[in-house]
N, C-alpha and C. Protein backbone atom coordinates (compact mmCIF):
# COMPACT_ATOMS: atom_id res chain seq x y z
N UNK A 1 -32.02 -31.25 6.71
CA UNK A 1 -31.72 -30.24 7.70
C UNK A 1 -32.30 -30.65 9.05
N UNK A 2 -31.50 -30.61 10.12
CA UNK A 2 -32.27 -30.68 11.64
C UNK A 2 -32.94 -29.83 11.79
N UNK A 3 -34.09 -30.02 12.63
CA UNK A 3 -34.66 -29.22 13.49
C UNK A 3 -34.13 -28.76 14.65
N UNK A 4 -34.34 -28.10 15.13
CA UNK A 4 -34.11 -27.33 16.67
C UNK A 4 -34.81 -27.86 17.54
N UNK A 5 -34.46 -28.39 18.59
CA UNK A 5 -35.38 -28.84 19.44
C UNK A 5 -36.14 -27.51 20.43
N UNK A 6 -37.23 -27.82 21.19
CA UNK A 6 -38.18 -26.48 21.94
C UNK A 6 -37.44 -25.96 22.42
N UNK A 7 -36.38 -26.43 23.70
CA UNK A 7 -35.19 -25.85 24.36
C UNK A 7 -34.42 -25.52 23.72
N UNK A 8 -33.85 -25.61 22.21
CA UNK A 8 -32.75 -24.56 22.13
C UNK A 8 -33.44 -23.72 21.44
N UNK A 9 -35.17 -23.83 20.88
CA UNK A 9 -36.03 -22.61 20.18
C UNK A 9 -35.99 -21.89 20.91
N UNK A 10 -36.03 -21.70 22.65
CA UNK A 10 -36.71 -20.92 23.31
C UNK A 10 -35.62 -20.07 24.07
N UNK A 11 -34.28 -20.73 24.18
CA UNK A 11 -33.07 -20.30 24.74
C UNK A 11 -32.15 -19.04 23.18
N UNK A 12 -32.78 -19.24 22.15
CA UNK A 12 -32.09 -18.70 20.80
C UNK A 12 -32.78 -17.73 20.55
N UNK A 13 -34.65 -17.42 20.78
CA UNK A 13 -35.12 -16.22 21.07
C UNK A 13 -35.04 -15.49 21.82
N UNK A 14 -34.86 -15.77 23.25
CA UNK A 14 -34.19 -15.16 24.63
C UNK A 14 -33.09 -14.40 23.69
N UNK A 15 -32.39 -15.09 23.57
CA UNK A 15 -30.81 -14.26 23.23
C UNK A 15 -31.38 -12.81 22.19
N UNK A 16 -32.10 -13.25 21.12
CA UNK A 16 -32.70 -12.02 20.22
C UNK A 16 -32.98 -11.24 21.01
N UNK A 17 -33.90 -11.44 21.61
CA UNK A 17 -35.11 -10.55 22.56
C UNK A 17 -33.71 -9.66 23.41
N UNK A 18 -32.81 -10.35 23.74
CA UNK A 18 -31.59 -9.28 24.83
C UNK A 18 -30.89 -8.79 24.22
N UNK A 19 -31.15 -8.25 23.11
CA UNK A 19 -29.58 -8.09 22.11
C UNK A 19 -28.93 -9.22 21.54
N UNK A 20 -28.95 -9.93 21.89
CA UNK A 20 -27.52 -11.20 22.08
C UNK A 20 -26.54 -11.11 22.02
N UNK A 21 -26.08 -10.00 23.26
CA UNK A 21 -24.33 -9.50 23.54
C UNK A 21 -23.76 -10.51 24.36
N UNK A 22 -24.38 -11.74 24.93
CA UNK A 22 -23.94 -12.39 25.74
C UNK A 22 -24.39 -12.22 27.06
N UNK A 23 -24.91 -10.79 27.17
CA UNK A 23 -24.99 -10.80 28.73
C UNK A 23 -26.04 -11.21 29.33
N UNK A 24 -26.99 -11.97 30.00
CA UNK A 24 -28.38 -12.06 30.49
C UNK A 24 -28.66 -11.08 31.47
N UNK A 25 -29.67 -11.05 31.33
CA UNK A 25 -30.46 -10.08 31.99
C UNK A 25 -30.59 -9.99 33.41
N UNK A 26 -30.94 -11.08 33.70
CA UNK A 26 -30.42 -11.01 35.37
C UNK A 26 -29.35 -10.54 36.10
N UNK A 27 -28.21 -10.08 35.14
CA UNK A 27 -26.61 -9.39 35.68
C UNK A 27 -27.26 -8.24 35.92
N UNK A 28 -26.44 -7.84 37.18
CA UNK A 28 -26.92 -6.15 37.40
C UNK A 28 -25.87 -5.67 37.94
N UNK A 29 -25.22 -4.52 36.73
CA UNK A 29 -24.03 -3.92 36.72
C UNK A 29 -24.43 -1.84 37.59
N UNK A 30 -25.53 -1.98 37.68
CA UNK A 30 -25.60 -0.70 38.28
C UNK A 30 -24.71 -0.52 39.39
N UNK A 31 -23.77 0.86 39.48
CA UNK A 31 -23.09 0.44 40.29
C UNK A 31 -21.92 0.10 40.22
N UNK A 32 -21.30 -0.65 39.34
CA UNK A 32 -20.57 -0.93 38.91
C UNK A 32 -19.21 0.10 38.60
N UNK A 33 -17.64 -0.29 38.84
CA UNK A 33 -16.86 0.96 38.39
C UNK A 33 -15.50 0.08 37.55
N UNK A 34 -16.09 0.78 36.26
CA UNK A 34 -15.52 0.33 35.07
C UNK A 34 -14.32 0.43 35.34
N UNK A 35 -12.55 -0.54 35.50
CA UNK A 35 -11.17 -0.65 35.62
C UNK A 35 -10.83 -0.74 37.08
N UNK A 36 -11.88 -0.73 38.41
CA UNK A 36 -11.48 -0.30 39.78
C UNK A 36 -10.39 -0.91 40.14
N UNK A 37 -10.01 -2.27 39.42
CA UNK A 37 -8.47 -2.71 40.15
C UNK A 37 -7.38 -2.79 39.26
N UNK A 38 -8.03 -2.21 37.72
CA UNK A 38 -6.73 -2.55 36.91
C UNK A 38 -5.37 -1.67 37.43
N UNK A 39 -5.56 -1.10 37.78
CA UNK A 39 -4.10 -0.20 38.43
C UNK A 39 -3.38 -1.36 39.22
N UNK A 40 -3.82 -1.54 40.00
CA UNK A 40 -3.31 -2.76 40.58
C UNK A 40 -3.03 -4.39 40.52
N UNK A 41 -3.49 -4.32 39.35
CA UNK A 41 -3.72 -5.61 38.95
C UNK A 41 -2.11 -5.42 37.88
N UNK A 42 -1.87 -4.20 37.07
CA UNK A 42 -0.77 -3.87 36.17
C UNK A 42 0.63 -3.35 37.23
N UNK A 43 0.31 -3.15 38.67
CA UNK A 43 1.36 -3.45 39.36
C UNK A 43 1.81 -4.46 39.97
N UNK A 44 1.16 -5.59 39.63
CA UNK A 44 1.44 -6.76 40.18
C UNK A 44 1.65 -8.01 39.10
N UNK A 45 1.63 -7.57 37.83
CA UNK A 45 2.62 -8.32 36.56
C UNK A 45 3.77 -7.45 35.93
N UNK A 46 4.45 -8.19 35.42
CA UNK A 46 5.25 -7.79 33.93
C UNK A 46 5.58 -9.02 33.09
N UNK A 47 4.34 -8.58 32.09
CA UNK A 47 4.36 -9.30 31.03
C UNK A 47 5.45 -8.69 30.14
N UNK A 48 6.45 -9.52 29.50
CA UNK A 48 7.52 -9.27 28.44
C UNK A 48 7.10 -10.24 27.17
N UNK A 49 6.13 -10.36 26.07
CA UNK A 49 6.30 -11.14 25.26
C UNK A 49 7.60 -10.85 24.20
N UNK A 50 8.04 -12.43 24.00
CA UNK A 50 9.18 -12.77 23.27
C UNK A 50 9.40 -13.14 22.15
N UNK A 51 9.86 -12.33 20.87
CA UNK A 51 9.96 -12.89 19.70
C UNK A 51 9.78 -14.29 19.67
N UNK A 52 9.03 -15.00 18.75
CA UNK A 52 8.90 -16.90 18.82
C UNK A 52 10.35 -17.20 18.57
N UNK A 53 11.27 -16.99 17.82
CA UNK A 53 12.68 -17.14 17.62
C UNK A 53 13.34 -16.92 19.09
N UNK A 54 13.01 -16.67 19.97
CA UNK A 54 13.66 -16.35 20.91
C UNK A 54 13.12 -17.20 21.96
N UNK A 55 11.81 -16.93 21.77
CA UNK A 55 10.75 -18.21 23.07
C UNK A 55 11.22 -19.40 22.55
N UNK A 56 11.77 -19.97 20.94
CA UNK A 56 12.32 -21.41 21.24
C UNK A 56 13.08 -21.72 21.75
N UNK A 57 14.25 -20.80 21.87
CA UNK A 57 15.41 -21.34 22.61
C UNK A 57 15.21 -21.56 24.22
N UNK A 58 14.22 -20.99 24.59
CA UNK A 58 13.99 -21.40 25.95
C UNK A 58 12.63 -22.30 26.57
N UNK A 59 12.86 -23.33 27.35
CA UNK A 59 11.76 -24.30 27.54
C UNK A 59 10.54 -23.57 28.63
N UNK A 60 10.91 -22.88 29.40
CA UNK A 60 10.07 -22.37 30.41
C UNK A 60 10.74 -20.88 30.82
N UNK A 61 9.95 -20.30 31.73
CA UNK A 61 10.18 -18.94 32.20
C UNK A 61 11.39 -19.12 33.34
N UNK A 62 11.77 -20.30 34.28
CA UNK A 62 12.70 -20.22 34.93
C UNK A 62 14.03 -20.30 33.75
N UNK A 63 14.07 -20.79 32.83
CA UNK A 63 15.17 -20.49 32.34
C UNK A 63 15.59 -19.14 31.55
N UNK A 64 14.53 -18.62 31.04
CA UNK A 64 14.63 -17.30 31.03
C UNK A 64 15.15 -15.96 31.88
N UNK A 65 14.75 -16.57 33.16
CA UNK A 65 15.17 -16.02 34.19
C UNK A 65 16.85 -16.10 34.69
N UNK A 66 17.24 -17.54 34.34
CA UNK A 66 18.71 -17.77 34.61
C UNK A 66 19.10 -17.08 33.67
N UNK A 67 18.95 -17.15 32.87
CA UNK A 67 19.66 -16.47 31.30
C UNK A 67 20.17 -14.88 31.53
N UNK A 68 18.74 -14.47 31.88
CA UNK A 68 19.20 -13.05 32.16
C UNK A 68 19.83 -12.46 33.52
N UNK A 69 19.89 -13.04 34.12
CA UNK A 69 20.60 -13.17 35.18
C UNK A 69 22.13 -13.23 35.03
N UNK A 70 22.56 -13.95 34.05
CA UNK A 70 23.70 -14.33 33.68
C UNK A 70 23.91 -13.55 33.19
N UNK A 71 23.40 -13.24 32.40
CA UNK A 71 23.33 -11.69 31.58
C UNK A 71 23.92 -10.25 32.22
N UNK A 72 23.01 -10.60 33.11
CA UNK A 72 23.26 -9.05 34.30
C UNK A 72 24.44 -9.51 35.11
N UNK A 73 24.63 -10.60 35.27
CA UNK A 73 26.16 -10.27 35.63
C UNK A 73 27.48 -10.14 35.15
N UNK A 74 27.38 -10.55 34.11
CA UNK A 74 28.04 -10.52 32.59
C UNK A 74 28.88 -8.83 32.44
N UNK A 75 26.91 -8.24 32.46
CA UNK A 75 27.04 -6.59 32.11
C UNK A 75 27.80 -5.95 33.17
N UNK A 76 27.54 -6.60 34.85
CA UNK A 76 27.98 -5.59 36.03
C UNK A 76 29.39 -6.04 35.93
N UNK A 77 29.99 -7.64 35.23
CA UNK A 77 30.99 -7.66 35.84
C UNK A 77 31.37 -8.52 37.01
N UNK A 78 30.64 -8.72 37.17
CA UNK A 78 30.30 -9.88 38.65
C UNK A 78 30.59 -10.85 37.92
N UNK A 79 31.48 -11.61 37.34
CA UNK A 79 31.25 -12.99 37.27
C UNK A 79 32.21 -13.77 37.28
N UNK A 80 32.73 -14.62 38.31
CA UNK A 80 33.64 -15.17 39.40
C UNK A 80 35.10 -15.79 37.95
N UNK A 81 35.71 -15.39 37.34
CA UNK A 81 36.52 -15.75 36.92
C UNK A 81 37.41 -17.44 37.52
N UNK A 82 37.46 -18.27 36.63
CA UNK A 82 38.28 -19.61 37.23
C UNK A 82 40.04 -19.45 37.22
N UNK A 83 39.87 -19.30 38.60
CA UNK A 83 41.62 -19.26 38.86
C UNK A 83 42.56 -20.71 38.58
N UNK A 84 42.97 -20.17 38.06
CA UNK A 84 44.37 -21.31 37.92
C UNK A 84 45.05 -22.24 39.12
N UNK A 85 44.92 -23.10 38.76
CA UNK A 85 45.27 -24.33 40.10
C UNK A 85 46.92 -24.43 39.86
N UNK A 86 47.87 -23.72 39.13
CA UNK A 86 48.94 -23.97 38.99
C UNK A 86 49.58 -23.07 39.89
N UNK A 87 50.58 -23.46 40.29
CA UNK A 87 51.16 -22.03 41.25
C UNK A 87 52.16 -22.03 40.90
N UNK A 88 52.87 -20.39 40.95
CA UNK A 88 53.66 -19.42 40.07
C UNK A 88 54.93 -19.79 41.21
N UNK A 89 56.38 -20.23 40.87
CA UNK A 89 56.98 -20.40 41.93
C UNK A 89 57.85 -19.29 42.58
């Protein structure tokens, strides 16, 4: 079995001695206001996660983006039909 060397003896009782939640002691949260920007932080994404069956078919998020795009024009109707190069005499 190894030993512990002095430095990680003395850094592994620290942690006991604080709880060992991770936090050190020197942080000073007084003051502090628990969520102050999540409002804003959730107006400035939209996360959509995607079935994995569905994230394979696409390599990145710009193509996702074309896709549905295509999509939405599909649905409105918008989508430029190819006219016939023959002319009716």
């Amino acid at each position: 079995m190894k030993k512990a060397s002095r430095k990680t003896a003395r850094s592994s009782s620290r942690a006991a001695k604080s709880g060992g939640a991770g936090v050190r002691p020197r942080y000073n949260f007084r003051g502090g206001v628990r969520g102050k920007y999540a409002g804003r932080a959730r107006e400035g994404s939209n996360i959509v996660l995607l079935d994995p069956d569905v994230a394979a078919r696409f390599p990145n998020a710009e193509a996702v983006n074309e896709a549905l795009r295509a999509l939405a024009d599909v649905a409105d109707g918008k989508t430029a039909r190819p006219r016939s190069k023959r002319r009716t005499a």
